[in-house]
C-alpha atoms as a PDB file:
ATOM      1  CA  UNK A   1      15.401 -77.021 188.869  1.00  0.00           C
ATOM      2  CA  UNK A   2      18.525 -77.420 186.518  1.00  0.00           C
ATOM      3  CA  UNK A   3      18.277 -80.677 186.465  1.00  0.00           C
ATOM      4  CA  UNK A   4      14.955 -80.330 184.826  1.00  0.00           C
ATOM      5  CA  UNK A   5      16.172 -77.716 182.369  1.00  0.00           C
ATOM      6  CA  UNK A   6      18.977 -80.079 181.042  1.00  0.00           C
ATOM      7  CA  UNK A   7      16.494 -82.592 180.820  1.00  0.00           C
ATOM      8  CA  UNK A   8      13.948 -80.054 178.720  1.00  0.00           C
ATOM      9  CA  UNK A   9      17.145 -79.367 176.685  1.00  0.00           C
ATOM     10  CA  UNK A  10      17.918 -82.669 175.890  1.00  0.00           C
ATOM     11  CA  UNK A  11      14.808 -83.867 174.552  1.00  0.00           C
ATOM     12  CA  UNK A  12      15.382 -79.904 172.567  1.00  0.00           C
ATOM     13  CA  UNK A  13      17.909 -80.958 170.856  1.00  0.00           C
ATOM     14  CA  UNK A  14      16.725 -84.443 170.197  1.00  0.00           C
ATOM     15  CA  UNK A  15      13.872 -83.050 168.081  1.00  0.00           C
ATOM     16  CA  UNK A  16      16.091 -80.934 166.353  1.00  0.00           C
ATOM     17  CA  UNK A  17      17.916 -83.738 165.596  1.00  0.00           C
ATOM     18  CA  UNK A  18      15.063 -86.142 164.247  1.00  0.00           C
ATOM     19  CA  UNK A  19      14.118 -83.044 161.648  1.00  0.00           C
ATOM     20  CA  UNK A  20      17.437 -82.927 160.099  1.00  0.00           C
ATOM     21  CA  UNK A  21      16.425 -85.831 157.780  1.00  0.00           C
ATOM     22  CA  UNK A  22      13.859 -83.905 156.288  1.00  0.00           C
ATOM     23  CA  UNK A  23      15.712 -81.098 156.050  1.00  0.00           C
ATOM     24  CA  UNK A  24      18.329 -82.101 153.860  1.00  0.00           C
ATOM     25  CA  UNK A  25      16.006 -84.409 151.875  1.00  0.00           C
ATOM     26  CA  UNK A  26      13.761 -80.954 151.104  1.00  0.00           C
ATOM     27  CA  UNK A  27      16.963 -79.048 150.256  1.00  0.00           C
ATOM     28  CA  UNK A  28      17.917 -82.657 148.054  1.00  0.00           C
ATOM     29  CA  UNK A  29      14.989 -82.852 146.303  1.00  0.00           C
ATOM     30  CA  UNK A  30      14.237 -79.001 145.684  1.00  0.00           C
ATOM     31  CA  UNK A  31      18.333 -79.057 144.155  1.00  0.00           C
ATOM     32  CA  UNK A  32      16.949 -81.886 142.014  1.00  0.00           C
ATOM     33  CA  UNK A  33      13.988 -79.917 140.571  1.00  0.00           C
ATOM     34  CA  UNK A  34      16.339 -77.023 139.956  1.00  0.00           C
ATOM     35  CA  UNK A  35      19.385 -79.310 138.163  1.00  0.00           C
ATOM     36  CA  UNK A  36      16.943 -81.749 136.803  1.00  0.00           C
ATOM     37  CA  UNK A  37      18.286 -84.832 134.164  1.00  0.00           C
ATOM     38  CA  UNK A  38      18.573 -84.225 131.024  1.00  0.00           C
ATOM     39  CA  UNK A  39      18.119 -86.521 127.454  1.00  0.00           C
ATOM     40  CA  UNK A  40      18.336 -86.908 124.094  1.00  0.00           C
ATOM     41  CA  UNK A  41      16.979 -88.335 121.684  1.00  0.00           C
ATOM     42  CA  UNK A  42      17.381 -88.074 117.738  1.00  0.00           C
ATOM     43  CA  UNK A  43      13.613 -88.221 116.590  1.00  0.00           C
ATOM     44  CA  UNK A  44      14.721 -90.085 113.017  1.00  0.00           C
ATOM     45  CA  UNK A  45      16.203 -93.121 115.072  1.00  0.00           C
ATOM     46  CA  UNK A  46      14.579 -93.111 118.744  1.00  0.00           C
ATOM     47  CA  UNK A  47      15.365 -96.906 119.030  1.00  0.00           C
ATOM     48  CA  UNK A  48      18.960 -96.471 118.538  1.00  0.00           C
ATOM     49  CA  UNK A  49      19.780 -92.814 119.086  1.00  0.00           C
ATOM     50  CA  UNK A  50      19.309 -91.740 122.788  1.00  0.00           C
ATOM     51  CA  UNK A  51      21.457 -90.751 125.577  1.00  0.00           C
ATOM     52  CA  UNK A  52      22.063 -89.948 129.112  1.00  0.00           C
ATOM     53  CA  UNK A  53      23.367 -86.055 129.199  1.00  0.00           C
ATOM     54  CA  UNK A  54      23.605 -85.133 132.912  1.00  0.00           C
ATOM     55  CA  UNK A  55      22.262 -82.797 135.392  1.00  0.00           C
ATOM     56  CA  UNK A  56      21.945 -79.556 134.116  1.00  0.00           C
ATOM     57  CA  UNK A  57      20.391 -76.313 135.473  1.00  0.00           C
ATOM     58  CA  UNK A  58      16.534 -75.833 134.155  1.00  0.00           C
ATOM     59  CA  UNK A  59      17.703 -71.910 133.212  1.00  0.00           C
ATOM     60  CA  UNK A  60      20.177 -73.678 131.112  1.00  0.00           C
ATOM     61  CA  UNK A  61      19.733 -76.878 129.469  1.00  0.00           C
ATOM     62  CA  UNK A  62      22.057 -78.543 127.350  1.00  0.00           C
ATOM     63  CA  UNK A  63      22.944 -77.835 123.745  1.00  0.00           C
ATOM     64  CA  UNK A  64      22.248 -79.223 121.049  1.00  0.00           C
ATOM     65  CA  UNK A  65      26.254 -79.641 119.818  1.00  0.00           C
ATOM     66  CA  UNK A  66      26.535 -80.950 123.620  1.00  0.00           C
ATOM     67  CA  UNK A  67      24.354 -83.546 122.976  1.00  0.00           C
ATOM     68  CA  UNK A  68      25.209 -84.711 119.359  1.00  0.00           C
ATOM     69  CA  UNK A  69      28.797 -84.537 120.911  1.00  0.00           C
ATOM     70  CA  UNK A  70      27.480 -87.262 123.796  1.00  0.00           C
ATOM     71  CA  UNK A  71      25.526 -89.279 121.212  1.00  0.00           C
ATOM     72  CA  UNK A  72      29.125 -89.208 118.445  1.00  0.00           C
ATOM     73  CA  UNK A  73      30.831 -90.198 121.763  1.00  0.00           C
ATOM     74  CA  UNK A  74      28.479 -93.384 122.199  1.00  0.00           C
ATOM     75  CA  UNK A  75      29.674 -94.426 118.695  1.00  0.00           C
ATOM     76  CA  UNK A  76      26.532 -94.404 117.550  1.00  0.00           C
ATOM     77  CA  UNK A  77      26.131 -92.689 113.694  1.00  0.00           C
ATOM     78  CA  UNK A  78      23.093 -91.219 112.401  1.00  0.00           C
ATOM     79  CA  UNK A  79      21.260 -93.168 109.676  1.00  0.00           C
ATOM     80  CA  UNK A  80      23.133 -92.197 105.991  1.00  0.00           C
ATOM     81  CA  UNK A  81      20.946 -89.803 104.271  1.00  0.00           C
ATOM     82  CA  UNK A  82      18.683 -88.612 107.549  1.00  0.00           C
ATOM     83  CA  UNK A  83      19.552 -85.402 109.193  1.00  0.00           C
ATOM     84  CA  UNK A  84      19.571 -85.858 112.967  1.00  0.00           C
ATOM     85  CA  UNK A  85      16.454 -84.320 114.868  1.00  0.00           C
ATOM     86  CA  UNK A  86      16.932 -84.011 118.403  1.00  0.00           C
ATOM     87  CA  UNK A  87      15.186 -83.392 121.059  1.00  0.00           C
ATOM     88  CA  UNK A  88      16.699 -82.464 124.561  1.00  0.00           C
ATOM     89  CA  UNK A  89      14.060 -82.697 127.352  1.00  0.00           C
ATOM     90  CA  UNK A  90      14.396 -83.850 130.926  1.00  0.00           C
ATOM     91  CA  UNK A  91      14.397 -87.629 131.749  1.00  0.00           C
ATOM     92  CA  UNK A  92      11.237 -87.624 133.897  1.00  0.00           C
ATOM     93  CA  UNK A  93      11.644 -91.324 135.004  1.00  0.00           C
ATOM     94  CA  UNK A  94      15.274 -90.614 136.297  1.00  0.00           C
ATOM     95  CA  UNK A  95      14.508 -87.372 138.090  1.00  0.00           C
ATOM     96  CA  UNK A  96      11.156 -89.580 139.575  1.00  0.00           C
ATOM     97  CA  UNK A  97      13.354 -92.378 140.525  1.00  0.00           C
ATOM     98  CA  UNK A  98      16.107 -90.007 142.252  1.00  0.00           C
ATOM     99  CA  UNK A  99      13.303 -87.806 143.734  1.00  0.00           C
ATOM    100  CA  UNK A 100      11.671 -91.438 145.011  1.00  0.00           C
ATOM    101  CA  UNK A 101      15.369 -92.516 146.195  1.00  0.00           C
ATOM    102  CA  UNK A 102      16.116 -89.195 148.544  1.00  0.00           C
ATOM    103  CA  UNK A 103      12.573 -89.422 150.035  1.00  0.00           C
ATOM    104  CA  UNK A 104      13.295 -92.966 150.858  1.00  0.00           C
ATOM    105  CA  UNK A 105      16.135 -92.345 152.384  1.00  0.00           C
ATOM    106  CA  UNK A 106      14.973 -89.159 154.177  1.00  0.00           C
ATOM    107  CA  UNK A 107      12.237 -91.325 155.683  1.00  0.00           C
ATOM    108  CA  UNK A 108      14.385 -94.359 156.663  1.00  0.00           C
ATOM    109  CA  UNK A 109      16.342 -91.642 158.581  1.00  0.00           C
ATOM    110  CA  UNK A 110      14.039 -90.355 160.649  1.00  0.00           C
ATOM    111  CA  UNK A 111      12.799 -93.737 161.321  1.00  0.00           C
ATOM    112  CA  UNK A 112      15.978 -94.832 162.391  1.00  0.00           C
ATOM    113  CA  UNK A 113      16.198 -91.479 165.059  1.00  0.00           C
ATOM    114  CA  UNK A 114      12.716 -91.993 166.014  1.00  0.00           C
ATOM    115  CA  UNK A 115      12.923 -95.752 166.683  1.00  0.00           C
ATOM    116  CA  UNK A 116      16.467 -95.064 168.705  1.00  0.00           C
ATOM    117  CA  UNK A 117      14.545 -92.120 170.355  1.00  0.00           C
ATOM    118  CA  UNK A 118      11.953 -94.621 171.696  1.00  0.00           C
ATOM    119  CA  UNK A 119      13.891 -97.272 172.552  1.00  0.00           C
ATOM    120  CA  UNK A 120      15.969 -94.679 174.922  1.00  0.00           C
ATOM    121  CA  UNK A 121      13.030 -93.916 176.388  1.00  0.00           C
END
């Protein structure tokens, strides 16, 4: 009768084990939609004047001085004469790719458990 119980416990905590792959790929992606990335890009000079500015909380996004700091940093000037326009706004193809990426990776997971599950078995 114990024998059976350690048995029933086993495969227990082997299910508890193949979820924690989705698990931390939920928490990963739900931390992604809350600290999404962010962009710029100065509307007079789109073609020249973009950047990359990090992940930032969506409560909070980044500056405007933050960004102009990141574009001056890229050593790339504004046009003489035009005032910068920016626009901050999240990168929606890098949070897609990253959100793509974790799910991928999630699901290669608990591939790997299940397919090591069944070939115990």
């Amino acid at each position: 009768m114990t024998l059976g119980g350690v048995v029933a416990g086993h495969r227990e905590l082997m299910n508890m084990q193949r979820y924690w792959p989705l698990a931390l790929g939920t928490i990963a992606i739900a931390l992604l939609l809350a600290f999404p990335p962010y962009m710029v890009i100065d509307q007079a000079a789109p073609e020249t004047r973009h950047a990359a500015l990090g992940h930032h909380p969506r409560w909070r996004p980044p500056t405007p001085d933050a960004a102009e700091a990141v574009l001056a940093s890229r050593s790339v000037p504004p046009r003489a004469g035009v005032q910068p326009s920016l626009k901050i706004d999240v990168n929606r193809v890098r949070l897609a790719a990253e959100v793509i990426t974790v799910t991928a990776a999630a699901l290669c997971a608990l591939g790997a458990l299940g397919w090591r599950r069944r070939r115990k078995a």
